[in-house]
C-alpha atoms as a PDB file:
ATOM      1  CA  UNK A   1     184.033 175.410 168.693  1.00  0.00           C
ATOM      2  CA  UNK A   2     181.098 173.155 168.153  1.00  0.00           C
ATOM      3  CA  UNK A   3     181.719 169.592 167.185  1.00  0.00           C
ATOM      4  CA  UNK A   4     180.449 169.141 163.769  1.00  0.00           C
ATOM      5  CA  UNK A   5     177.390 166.514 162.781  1.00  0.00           C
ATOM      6  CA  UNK A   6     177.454 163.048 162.567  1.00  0.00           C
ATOM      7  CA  UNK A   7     177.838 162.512 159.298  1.00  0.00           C
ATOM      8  CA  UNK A   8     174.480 160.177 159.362  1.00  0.00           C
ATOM      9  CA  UNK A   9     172.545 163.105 160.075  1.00  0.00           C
ATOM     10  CA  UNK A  10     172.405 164.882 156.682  1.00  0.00           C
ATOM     11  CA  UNK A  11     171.576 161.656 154.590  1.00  0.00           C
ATOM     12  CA  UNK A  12     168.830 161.183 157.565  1.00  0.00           C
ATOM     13  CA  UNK A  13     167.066 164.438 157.241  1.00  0.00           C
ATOM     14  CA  UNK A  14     167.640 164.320 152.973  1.00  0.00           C
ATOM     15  CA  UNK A  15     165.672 161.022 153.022  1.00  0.00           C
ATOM     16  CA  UNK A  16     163.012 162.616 154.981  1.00  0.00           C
ATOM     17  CA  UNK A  17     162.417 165.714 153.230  1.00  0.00           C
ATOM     18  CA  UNK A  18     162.665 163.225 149.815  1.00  0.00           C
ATOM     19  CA  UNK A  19     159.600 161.449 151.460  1.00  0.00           C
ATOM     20  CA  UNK A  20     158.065 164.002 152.443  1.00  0.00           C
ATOM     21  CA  UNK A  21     157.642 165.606 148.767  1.00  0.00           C
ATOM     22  CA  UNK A  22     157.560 162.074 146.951  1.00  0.00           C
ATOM     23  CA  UNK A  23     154.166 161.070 149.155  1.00  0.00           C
ATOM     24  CA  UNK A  24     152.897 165.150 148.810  1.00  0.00           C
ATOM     25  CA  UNK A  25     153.544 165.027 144.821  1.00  0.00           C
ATOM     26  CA  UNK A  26     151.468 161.617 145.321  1.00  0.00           C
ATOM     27  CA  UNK A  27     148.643 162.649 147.021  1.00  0.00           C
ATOM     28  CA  UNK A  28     148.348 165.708 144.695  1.00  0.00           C
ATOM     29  CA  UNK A  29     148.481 163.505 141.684  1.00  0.00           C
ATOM     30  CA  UNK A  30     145.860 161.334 143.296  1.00  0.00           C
ATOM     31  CA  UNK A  31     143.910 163.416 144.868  1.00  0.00           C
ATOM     32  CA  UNK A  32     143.513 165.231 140.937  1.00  0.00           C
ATOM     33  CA  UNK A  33     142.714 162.325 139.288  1.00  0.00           C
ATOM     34  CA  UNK A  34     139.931 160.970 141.599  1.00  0.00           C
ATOM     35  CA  UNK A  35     138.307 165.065 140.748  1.00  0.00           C
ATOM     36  CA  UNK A  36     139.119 164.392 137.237  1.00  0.00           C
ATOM     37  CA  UNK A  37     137.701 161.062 137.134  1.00  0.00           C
ATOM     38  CA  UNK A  38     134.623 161.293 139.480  1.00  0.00           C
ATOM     39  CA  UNK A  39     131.748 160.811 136.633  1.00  0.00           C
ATOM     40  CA  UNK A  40     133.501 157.795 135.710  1.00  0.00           C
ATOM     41  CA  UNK A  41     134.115 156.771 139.827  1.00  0.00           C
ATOM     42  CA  UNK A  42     130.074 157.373 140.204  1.00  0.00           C
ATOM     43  CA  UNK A  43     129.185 155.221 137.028  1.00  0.00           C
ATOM     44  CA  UNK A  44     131.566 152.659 137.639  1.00  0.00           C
ATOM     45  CA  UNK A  45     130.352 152.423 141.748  1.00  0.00           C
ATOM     46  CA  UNK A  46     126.997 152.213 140.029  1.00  0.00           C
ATOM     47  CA  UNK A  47     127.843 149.073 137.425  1.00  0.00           C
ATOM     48  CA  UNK A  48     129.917 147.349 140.349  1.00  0.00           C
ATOM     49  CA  UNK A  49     127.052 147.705 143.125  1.00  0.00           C
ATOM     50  CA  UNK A  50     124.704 145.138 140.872  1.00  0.00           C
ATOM     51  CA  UNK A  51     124.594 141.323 141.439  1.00  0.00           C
ATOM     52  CA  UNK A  52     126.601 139.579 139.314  1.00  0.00           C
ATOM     53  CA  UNK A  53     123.755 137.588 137.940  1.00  0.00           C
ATOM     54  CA  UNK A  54     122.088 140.871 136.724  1.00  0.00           C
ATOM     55  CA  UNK A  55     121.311 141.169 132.656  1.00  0.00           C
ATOM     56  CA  UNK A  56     120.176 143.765 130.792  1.00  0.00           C
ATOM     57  CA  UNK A  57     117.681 142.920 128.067  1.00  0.00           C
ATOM     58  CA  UNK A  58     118.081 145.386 125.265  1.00  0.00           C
ATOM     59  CA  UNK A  59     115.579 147.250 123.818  1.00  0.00           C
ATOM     60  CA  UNK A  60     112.948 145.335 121.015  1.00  0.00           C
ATOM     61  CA  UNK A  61     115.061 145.074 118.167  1.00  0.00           C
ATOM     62  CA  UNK A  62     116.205 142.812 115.241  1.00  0.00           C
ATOM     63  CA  UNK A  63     117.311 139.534 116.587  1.00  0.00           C
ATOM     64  CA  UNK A  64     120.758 139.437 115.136  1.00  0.00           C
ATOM     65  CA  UNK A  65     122.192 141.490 118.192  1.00  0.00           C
ATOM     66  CA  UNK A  66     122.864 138.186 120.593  1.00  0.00           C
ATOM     67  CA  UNK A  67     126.457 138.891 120.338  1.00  0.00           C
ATOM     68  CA  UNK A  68     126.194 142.399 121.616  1.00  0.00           C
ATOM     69  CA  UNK A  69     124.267 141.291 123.963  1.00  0.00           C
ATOM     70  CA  UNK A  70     126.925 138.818 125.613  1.00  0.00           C
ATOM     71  CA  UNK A  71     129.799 141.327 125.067  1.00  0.00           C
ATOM     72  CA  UNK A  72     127.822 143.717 127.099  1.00  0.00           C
ATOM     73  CA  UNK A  73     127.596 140.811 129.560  1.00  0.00           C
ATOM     74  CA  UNK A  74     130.914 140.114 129.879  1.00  0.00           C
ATOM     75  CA  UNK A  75     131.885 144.020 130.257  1.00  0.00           C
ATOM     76  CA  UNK A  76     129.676 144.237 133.369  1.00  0.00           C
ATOM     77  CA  UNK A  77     130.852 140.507 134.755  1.00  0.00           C
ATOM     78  CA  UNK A  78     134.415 141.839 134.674  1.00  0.00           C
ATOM     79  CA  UNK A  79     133.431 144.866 136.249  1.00  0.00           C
ATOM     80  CA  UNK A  80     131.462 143.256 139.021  1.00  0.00           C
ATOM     81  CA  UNK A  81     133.995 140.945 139.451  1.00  0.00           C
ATOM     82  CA  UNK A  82     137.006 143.120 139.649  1.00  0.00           C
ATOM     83  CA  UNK A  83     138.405 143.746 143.533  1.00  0.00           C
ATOM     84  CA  UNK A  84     138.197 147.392 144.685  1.00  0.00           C
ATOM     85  CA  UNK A  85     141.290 148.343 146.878  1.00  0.00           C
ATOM     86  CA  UNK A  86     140.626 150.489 149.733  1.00  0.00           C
ATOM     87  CA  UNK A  87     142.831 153.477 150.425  1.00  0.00           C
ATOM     88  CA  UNK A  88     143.384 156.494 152.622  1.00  0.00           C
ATOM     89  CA  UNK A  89     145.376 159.308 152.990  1.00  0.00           C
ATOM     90  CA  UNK A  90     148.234 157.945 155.103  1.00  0.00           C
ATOM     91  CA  UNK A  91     148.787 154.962 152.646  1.00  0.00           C
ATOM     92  CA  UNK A  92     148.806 157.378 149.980  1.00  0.00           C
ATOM     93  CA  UNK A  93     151.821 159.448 151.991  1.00  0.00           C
ATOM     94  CA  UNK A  94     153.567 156.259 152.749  1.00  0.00           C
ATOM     95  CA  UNK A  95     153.608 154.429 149.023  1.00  0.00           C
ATOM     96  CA  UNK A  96     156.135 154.711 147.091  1.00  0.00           C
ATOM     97  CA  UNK A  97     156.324 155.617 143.403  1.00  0.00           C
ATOM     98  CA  UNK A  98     155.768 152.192 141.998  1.00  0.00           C
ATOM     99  CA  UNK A  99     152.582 151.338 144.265  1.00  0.00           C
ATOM    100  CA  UNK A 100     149.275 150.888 143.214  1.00  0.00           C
ATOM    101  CA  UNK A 101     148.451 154.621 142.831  1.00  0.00           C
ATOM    102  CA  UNK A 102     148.770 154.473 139.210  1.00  0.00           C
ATOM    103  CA  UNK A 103     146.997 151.498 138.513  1.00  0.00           C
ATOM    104  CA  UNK A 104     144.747 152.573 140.418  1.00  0.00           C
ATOM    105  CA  UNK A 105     144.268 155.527 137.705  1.00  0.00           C
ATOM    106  CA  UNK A 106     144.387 153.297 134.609  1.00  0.00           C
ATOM    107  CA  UNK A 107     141.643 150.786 136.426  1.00  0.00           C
ATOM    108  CA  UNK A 108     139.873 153.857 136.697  1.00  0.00           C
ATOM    109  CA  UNK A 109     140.430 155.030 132.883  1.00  0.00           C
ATOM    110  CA  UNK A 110     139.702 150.983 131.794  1.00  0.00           C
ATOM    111  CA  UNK A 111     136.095 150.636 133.659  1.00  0.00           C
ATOM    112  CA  UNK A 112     135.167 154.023 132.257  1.00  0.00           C
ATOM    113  CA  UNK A 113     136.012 153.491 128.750  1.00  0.00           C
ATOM    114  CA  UNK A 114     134.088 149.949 129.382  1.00  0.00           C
ATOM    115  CA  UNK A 115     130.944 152.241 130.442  1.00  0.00           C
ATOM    116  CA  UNK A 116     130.933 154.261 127.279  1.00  0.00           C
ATOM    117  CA  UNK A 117     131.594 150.750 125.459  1.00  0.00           C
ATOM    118  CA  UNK A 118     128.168 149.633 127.137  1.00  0.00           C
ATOM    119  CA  UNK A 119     126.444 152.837 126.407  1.00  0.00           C
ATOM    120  CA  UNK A 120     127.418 153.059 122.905  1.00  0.00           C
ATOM    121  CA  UNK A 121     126.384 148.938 122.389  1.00  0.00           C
ATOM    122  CA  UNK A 122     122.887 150.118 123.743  1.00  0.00           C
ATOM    123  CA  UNK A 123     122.961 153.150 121.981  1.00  0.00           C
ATOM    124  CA  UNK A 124     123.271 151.248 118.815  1.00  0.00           C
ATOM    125  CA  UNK A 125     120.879 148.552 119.609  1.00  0.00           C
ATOM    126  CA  UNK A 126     117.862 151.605 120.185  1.00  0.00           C
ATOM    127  CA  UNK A 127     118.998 152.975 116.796  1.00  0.00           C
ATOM    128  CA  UNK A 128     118.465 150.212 114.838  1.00  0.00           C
ATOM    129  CA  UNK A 129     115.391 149.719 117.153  1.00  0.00           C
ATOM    130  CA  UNK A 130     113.954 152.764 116.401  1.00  0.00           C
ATOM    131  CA  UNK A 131     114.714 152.629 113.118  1.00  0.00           C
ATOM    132  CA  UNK A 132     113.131 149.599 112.211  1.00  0.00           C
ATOM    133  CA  UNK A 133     109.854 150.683 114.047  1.00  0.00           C
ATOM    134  CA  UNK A 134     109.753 154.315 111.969  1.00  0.00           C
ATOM    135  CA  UNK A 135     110.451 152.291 108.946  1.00  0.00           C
ATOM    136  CA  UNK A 136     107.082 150.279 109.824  1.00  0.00           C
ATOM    137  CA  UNK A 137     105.103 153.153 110.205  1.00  0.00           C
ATOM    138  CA  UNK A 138     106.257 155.129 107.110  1.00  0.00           C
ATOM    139  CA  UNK A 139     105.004 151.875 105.697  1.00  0.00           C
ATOM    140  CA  UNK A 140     101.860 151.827 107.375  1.00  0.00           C
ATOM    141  CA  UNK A 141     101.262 155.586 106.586  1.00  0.00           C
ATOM    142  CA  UNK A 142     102.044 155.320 102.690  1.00  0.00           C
ATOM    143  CA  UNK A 143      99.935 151.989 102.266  1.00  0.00           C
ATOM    144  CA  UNK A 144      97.032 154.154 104.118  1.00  0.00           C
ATOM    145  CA  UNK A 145      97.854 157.095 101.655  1.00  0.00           C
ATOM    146  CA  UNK A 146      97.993 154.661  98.404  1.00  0.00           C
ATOM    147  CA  UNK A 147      94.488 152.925  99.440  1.00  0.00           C
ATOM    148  CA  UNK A 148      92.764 156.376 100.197  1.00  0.00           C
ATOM    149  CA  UNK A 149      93.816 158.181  96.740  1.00  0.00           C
ATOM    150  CA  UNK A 150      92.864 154.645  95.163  1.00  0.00           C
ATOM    151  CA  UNK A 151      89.235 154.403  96.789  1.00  0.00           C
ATOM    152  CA  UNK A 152      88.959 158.614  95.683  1.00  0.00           C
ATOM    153  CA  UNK A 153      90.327 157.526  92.062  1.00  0.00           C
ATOM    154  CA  UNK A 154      87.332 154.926  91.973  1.00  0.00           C
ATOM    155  CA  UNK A 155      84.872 157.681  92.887  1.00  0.00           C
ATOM    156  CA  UNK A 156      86.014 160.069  90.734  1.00  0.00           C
ATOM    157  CA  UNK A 157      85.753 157.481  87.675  1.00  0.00           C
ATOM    158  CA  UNK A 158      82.616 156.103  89.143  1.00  0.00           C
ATOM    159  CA  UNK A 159      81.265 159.893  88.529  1.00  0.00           C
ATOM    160  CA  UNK A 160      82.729 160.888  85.326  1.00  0.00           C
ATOM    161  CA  UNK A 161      80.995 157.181  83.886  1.00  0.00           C
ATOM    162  CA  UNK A 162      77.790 158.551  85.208  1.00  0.00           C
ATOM    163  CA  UNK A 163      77.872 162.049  84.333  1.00  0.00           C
ATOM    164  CA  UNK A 164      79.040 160.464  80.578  1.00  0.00           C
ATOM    165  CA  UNK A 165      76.310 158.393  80.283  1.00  0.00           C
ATOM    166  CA  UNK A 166      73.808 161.495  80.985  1.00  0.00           C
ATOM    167  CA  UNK A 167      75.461 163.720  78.769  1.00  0.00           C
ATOM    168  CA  UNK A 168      75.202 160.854  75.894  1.00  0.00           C
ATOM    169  CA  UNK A 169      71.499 160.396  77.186  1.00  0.00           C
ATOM    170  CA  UNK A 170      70.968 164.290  76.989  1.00  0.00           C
ATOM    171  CA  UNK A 171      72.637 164.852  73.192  1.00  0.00           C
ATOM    172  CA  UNK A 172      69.986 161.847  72.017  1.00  0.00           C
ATOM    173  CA  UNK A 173      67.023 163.856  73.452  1.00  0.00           C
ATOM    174  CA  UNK A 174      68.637 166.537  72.040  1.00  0.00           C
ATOM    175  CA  UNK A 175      68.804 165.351  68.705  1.00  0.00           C
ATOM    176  CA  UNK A 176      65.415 163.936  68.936  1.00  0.00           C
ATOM    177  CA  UNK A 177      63.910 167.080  69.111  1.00  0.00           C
ATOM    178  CA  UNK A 178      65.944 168.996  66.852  1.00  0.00           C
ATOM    179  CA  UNK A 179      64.343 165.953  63.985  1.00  0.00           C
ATOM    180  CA  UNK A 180      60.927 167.194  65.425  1.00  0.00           C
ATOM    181  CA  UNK A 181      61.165 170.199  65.656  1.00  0.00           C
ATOM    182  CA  UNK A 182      62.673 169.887  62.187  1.00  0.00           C
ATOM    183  CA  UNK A 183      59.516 167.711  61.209  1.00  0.00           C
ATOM    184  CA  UNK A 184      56.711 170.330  62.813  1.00  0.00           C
ATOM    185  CA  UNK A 185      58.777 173.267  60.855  1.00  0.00           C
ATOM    186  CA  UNK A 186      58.632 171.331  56.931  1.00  0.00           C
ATOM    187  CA  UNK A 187      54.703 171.072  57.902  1.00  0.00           C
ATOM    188  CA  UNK A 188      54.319 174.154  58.547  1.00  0.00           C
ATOM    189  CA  UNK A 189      55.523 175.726  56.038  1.00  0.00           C
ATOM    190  CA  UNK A 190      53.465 172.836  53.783  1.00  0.00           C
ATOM    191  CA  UNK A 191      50.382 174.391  55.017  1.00  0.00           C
ATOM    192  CA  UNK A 192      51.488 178.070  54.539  1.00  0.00           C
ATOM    193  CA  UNK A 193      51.906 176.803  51.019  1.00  0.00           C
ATOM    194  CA  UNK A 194      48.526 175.176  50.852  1.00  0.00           C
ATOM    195  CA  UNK A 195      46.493 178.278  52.538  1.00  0.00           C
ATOM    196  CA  UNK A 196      48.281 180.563  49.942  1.00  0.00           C
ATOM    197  CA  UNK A 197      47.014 178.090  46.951  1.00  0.00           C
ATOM    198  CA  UNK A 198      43.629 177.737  48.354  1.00  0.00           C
ATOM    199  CA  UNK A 199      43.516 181.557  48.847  1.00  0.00           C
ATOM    200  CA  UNK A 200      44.524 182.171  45.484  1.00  0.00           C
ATOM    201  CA  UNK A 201      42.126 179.755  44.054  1.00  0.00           C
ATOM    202  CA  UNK A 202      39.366 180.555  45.468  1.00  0.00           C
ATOM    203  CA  UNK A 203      39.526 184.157  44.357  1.00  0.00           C
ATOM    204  CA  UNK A 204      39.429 183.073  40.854  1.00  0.00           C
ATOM    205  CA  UNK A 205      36.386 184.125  38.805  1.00  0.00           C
ATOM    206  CA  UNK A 206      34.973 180.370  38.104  1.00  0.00           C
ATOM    207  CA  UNK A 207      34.062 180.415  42.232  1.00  0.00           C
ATOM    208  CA  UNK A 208      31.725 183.218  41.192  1.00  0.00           C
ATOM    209  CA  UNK A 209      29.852 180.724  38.965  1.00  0.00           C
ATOM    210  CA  UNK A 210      29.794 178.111  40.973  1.00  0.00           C
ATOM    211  CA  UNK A 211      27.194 175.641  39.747  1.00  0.00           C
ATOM    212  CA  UNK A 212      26.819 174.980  35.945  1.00  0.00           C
ATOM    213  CA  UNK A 213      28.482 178.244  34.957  1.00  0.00           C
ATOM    214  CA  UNK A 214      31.438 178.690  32.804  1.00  0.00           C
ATOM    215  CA  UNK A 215      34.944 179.952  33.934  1.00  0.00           C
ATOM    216  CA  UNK A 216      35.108 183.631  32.272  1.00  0.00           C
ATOM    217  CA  UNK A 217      38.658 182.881  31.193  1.00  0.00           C
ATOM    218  CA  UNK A 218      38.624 180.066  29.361  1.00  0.00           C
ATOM    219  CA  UNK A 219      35.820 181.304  27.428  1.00  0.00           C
ATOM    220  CA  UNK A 220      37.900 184.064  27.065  1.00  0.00           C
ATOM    221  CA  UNK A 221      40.418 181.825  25.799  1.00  0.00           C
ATOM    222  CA  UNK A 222      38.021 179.501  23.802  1.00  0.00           C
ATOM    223  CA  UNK A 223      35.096 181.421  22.490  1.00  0.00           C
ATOM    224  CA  UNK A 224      34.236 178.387  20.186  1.00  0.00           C
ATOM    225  CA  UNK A 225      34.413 175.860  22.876  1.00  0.00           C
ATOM    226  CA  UNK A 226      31.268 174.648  24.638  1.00  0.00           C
ATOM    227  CA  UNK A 227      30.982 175.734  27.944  1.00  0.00           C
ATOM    228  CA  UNK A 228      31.684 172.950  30.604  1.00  0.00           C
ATOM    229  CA  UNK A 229      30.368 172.526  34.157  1.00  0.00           C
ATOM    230  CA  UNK A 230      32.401 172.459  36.735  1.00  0.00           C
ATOM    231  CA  UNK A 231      31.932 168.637  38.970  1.00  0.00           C
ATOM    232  CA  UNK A 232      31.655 169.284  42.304  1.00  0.00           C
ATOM    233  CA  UNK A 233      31.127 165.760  43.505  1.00  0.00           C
ATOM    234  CA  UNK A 234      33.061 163.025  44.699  1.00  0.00           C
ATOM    235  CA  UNK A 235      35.176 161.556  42.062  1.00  0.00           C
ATOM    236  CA  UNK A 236      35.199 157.968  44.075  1.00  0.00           C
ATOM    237  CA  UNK A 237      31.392 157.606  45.684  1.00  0.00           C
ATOM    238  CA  UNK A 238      29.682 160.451  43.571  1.00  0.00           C
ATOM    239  CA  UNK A 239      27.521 160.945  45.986  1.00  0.00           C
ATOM    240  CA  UNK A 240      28.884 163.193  48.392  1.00  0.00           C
ATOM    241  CA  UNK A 241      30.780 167.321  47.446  1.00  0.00           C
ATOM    242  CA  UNK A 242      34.243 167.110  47.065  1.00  0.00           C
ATOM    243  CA  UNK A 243      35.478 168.893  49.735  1.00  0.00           C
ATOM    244  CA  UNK A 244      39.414 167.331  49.954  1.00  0.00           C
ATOM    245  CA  UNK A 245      41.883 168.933  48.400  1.00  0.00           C
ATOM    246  CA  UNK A 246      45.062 167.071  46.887  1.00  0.00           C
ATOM    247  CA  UNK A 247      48.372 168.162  47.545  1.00  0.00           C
ATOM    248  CA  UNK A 248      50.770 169.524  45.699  1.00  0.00           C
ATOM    249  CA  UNK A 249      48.299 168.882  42.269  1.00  0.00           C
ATOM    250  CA  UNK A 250      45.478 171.191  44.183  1.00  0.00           C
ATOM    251  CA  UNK A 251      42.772 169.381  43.035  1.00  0.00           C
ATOM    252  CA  UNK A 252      39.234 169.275  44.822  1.00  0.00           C
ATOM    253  CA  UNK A 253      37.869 165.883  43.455  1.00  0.00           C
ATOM    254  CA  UNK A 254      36.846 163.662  46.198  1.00  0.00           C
ATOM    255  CA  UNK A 255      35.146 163.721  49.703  1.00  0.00           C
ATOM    256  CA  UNK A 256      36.380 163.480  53.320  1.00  0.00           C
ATOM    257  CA  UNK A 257      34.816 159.620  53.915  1.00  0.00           C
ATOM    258  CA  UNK A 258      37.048 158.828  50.409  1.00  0.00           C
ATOM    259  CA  UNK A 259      40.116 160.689  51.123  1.00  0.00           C
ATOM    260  CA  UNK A 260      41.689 157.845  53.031  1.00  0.00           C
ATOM    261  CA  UNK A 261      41.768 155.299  50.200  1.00  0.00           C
ATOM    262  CA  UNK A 262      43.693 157.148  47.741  1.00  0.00           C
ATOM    263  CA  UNK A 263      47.645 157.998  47.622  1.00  0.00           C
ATOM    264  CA  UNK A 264      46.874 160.101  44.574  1.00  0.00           C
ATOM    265  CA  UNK A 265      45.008 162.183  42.901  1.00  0.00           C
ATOM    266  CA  UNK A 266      42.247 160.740  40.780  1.00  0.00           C
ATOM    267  CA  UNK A 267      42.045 163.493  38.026  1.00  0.00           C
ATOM    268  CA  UNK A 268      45.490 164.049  37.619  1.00  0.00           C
ATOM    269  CA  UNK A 269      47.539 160.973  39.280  1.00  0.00           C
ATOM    270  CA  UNK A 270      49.883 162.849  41.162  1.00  0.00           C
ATOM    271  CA  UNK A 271      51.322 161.270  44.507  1.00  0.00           C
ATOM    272  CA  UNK A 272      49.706 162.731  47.418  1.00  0.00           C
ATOM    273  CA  UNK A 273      51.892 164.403  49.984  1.00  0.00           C
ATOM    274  CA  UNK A 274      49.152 165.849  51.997  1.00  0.00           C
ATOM    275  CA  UNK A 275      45.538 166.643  52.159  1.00  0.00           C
ATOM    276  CA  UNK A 276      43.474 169.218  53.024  1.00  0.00           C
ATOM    277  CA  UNK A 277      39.682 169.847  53.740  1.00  0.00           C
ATOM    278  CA  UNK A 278      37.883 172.885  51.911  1.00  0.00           C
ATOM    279  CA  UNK A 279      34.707 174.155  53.404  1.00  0.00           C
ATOM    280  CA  UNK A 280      32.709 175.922  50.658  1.00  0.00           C
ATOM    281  CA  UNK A 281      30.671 178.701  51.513  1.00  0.00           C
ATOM    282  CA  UNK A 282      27.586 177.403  50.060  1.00  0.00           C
ATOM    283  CA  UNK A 283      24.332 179.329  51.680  1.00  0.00           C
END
């Protein structure tokens, strides 16, 4: 019969096998994390690989953001300044559960969240960047607008005065020669009335007899009357034939060289409108 074990052995191998899964479930949960974390591991081997002295001058913008600026400072001095502990596999199997694998994790987590802090500070400071300049140019673009309709307004009125002024210019010739034309249309019908009188009167009998005979009718009229001659020179000079005609009175009593220095008739006294010369068919 064998001799049984020394009763040290079992605690032995127990304590072996413990360590054995403690520094496996380590290296799992380690080995996990760096794959989980390994944007954050590049970005934060980036930030940490620059001189400590290094600043980063934000985008143009609105000078209020100095305190921004030094928080983003201080973000990447810590970072910089914070010591990176080396590991490897067989200090991973040989930690134990309180080791530095865990903070290891969370320094990983903290310098992350720190990069996102950065990028969102700079993220915000190109915003209001941006914003400021698009403000400025919607600016620029309206004034432009506002000045170009103005100068097209002042055209426009600039025309409309002129084209006013011709159209008032236009309606006076207008009216001018409607007055005329007016004018030209009351003399002509004057001297449609005058050729119709001087028609009519000359077909009278008396032009039959012209000189020293009687007119038929009124001897008709008067058979006890004395004949009369009819005075066919100038009332004015008496030297010259009557050869004017006074308007509207239709009287032939003085010559053309006398016609000018009456405004009326001399038999009758009527105011003279308008004269006319008679040509008498004397041969």
């Amino acid at each position: 019969m064998a001799p049984p074990p020394p009763p040290h052995s079992f605690p032995s191998k127990i304590s072996a096998g413990a360590a054995m899964n403690s520094g496996k479930r380590k290296m799992t949960d380690v080995v996990g994390g760096a794959a989980d974390q390994t944007p954050a591991n590049n970005q934060l081997h980036f930030f940490s690989s620059l001189p400590s002295g290094l600043h980063f001058a934000p985008p143009s913008g609105p000078p209020a953001d100095g305190g921004r600026q030094s928080q983003v400072q201080q973000i990447l001095n810590a970072a910089a300044a914070r010591p990176r502990k080396p590991f490897s596999f067989t200090s991973l199997l040989m930690a134990d559960d309180d080791d530095d694998v865990d903070p290891l994790a969370a320094d990983i987590r903290s310098q992350r969240e720190q990069v996102n802090q950065i990028i969102s500070l700079h993220t915000d400071i190109l915003k209001q960047a941006l914003g400021g300049q698009l403000e400025k140019n919607n600016w620029a673009i309206k004034r432009a607008a506002d000045q170009r309709a103005q100068q097209k307004l002042k055209q426009k009125e600039t025309e409309l005065q002129i084209r006013s002024a011709q159209n008032t210019e236009l309606a006076k010739e207008a009216e001018h020669y409607r007055k005329e034309a007016e004018g030209l249309q009351d003399k002509v019908d004057r001297l449609k009335q005058a050729a119709e009188s001087l028609k009519t009167w000359l077909d009278k009998d008396h032009w039959a007899h012209q000189y020293g005979e009687t007119d038929s009718s009124s001897s008709n009229e008067e058979p006890n009357n004395v004949a009369r001659p009819i005075r066919l020179d100038c009332r004015a000079c008496s030297r010259q034939l009557a050869t004017v005609m006074m308007w509207p009175c239709r009287h032939v009593c003085i010559c053309s060289s006398c016609e000018g220095a009456f405004r009326t008739c001399p038999v009758c006294r009527t105011l003279k409108k308008m004269s006319i010369e008679v040509i008498f068919p004397l041969d």
